[in-house]
Protein backbone atom coordinates (compact mmCIF):
# COMPACT_ATOMS: atom_id res chain seq x y z
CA UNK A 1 -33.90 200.94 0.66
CA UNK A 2 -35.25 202.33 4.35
CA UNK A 3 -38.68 202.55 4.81
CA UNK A 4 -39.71 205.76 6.28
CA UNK A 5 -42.54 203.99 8.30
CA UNK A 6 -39.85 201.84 10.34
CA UNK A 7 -38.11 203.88 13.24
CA UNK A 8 -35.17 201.71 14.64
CA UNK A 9 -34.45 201.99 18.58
CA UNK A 10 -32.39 200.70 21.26
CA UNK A 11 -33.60 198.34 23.78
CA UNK A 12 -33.20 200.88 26.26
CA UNK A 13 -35.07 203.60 24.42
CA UNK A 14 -37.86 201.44 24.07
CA UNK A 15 -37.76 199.92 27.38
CA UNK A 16 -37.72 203.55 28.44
CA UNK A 17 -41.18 204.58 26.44
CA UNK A 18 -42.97 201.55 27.65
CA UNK A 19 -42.07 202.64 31.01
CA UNK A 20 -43.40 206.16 30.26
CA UNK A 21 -46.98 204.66 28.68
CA UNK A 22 -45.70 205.70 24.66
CA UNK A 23 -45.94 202.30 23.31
CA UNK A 24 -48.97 199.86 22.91
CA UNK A 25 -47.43 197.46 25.40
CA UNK A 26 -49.18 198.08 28.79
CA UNK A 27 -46.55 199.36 31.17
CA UNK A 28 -47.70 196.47 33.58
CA UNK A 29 -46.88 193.69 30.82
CA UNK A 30 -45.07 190.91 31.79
CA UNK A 31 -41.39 190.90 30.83
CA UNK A 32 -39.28 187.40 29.54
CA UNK A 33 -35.94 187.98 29.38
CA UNK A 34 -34.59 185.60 26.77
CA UNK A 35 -31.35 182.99 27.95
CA UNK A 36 -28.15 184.17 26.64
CA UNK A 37 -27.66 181.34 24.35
CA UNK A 38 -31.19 181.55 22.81
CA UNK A 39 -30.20 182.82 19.33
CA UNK A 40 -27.70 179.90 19.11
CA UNK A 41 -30.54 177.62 18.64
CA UNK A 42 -33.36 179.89 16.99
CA UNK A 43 -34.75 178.86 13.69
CA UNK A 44 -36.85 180.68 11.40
CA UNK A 45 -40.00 179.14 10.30
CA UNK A 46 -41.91 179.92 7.39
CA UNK A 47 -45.27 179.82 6.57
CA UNK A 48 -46.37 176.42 4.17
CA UNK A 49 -46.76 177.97 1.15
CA UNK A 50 -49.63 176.15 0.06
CA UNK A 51 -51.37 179.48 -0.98
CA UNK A 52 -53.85 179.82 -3.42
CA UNK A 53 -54.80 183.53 -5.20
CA UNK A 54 -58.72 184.39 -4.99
CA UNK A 55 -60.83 186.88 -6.40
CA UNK A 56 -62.81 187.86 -3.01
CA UNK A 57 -65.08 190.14 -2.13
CA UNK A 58 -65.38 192.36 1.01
CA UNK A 59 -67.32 195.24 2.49
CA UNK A 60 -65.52 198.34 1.73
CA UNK A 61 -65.01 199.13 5.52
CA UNK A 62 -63.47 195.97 6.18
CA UNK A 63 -61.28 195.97 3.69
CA UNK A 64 -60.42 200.04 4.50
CA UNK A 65 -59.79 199.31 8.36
CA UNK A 66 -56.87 196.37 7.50
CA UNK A 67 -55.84 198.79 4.84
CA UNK A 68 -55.49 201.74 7.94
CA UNK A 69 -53.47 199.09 9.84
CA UNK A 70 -50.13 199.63 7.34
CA UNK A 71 -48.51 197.65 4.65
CA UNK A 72 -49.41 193.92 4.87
CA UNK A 73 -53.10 194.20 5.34
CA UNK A 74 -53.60 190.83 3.14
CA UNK A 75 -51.47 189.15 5.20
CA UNK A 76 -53.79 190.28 8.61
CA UNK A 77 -56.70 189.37 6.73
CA UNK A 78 -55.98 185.67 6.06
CA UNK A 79 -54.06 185.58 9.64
CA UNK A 80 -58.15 186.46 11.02
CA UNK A 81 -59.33 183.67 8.52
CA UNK A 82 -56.57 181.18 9.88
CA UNK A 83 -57.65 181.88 14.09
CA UNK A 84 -61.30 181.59 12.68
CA UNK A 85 -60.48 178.63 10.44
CA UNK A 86 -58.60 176.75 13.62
CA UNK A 87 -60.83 178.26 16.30
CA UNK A 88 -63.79 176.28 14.40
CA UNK A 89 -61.99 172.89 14.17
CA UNK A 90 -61.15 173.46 17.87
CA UNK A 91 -57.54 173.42 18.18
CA UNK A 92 -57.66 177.09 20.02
């Protein structure tokens, strides 16, 4: 099933729109070029999954701005609560 919110492009085309300032990547970004044999040893790694489901509330702005943001806004929310989480036990 395609997801009309998903546009797939070429490298090139969107090499080509950072270069013309239509993407959020400054055009001044630095560039790595991935090693030719890099997907030979890429592994996926997934989240622990040492979740727990919470009744929680939140101010209805908050919770309206990560739903503006597009389909996962749960997910962004407890990614904020991880960096704040790990920022206060000092290992950022």
């Amino acid at each position: 099933m395609a997801r009309k919110d998903i546009k797939r492009s070429s490298l090139e085309e969107l090499k080509a729109l950072r270069a013309r300032g239509k993407t959020r990547t400054r055009a001044d970004a630095p560039v790595r070029e991935i090693e030719e044999d890099f997907w030979e040893h890429a592994h996926v790694v997934m989240p622990g999954s040492g979740k727990t489901s919470v009744h929680l509330r939140v101010d209805s702005d908050v919770l309206e701005w990560f739903r503006k943001q597009g389909r996962g806004h749960l997910s962004r929310m407890n990614a904020v609560l991880r960096s704040y989480v790990e920022a206060a036990r000092g290992r950022r």
